[in-house]
N, C-alpha and C. Protein backbone atom coordinates (compact mmCIF):
# COMPACT_ATOMS: atom_id res chain seq x y z
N UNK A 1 -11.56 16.22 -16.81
CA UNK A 1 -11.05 15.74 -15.55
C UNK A 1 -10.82 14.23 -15.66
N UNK A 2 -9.63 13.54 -15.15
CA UNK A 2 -9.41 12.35 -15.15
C UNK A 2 -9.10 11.87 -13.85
N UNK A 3 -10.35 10.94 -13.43
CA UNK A 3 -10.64 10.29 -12.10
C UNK A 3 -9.76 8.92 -12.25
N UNK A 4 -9.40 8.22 -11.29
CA UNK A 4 -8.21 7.01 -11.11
C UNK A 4 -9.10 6.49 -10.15
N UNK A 5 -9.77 5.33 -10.03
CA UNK A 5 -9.91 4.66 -8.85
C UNK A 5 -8.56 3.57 -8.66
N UNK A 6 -8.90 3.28 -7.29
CA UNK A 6 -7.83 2.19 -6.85
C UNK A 6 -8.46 1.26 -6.09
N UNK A 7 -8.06 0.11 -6.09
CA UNK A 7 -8.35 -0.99 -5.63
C UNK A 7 -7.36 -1.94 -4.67
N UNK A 8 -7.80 -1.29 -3.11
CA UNK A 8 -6.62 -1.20 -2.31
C UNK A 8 -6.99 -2.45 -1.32
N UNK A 9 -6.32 -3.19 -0.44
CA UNK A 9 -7.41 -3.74 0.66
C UNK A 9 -7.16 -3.51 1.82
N UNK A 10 -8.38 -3.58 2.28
CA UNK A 10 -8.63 -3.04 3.40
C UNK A 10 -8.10 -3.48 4.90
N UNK A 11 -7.99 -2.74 5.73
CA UNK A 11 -6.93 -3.47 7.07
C UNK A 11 -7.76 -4.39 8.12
N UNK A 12 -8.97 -5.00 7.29
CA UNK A 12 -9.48 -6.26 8.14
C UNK A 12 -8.54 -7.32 7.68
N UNK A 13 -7.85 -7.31 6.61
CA UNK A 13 -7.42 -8.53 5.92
C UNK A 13 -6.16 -8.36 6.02
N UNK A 14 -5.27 -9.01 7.22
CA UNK A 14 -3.91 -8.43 7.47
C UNK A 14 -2.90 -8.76 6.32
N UNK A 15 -3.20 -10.12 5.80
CA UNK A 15 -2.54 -11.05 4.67
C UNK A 15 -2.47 -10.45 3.65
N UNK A 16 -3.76 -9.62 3.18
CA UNK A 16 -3.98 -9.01 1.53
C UNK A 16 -3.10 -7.76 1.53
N UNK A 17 -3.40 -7.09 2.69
CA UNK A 17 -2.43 -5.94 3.14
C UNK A 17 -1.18 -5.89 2.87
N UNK A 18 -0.68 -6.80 3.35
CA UNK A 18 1.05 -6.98 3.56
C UNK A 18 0.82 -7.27 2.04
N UNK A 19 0.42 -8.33 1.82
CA UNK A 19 1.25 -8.56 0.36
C UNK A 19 0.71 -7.84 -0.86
N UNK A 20 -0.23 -6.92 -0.58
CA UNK A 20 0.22 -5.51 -1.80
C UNK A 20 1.14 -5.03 -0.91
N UNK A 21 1.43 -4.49 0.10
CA UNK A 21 2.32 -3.40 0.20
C UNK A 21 3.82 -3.84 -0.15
N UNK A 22 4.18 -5.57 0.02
CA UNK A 22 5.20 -5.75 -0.36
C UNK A 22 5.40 -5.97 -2.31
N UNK A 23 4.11 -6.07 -2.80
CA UNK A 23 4.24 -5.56 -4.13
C UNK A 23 4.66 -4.08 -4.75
N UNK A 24 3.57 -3.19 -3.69
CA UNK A 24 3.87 -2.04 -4.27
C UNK A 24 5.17 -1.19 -4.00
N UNK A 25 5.75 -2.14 -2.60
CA UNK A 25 7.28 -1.22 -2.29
C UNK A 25 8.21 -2.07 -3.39
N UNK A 26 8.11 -2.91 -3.70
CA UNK A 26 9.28 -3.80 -4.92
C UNK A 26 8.68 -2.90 -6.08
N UNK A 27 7.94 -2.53 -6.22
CA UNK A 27 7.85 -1.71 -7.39
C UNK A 27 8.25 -0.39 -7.23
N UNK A 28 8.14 0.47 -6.35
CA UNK A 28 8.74 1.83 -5.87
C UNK A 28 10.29 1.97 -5.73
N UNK A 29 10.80 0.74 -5.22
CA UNK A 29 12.40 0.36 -4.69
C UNK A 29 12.58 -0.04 -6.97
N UNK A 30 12.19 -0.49 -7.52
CA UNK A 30 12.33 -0.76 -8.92
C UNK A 30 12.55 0.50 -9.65
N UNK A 31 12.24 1.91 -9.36
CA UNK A 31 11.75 3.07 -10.03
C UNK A 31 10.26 3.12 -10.95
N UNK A 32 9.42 2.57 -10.46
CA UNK A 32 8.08 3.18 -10.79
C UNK A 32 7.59 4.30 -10.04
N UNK A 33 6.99 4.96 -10.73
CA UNK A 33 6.70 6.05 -10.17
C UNK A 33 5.22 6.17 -9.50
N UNK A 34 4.67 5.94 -8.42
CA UNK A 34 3.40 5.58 -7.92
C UNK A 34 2.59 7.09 -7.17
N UNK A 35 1.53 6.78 -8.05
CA UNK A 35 0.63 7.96 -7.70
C UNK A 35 0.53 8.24 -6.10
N UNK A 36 0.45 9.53 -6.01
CA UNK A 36 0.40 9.78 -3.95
C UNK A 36 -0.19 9.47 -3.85
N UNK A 37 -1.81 9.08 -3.71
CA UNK A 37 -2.78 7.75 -3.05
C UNK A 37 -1.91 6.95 -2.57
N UNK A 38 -1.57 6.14 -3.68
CA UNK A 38 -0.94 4.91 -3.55
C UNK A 38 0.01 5.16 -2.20
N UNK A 39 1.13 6.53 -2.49
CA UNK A 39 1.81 6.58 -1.42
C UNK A 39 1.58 6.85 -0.29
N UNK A 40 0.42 7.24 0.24
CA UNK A 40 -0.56 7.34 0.88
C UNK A 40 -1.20 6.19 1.81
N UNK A 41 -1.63 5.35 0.86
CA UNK A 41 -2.04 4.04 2.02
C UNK A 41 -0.76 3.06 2.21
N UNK A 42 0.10 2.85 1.35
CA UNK A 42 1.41 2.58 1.68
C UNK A 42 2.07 3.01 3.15
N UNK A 43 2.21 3.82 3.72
CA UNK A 43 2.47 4.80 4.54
C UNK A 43 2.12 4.48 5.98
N UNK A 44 0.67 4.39 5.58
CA UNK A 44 -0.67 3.41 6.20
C UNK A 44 -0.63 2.23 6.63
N UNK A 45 -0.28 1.79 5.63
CA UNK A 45 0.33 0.21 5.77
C UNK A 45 1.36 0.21 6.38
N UNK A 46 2.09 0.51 6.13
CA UNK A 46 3.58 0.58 7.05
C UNK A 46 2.91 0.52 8.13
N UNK A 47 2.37 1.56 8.55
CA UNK A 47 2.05 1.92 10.66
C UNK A 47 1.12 0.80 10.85
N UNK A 48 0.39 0.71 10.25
CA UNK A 48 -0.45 -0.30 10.58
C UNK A 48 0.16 -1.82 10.99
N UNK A 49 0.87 -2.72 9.64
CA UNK A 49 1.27 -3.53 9.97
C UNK A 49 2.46 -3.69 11.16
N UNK A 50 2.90 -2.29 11.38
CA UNK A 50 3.97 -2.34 12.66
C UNK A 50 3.17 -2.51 13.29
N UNK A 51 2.33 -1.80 14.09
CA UNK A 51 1.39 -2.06 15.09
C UNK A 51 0.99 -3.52 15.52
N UNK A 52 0.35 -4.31 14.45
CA UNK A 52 0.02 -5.68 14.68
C UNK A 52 0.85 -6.31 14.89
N UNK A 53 2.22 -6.32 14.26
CA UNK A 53 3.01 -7.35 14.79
C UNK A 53 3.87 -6.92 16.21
N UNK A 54 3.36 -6.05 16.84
CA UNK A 54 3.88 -5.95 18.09
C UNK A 54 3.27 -6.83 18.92
């Protein structure tokens, strides 16, 4: 069995947030192919950071 941790941050930290998610979408929009976790809190991120900046 091959376990993957990830090292994501968490939505106290609105700053760290945004700027993985704007890493990990320049890499998705690039053609990398990103594990569903990843696409997963991505997703997350999206709703989330809409929310706050309302």
């Amino acid at each position: 069995m091959n376990i993957q941790m990830f090292t994501l941050p968490t939505f106290q930290n609105t700053t760290e947030v945004e700027k993985t998610y704007c890493e990990l979408l320049s890499a998705k929009r690039s053609g990398e192919v990103l594990p569903e976790e990843i696409l997963d809190w991505m997703d997350t991120a999206n709703t989330w950071l809409t929310e706050v900046s309302l």
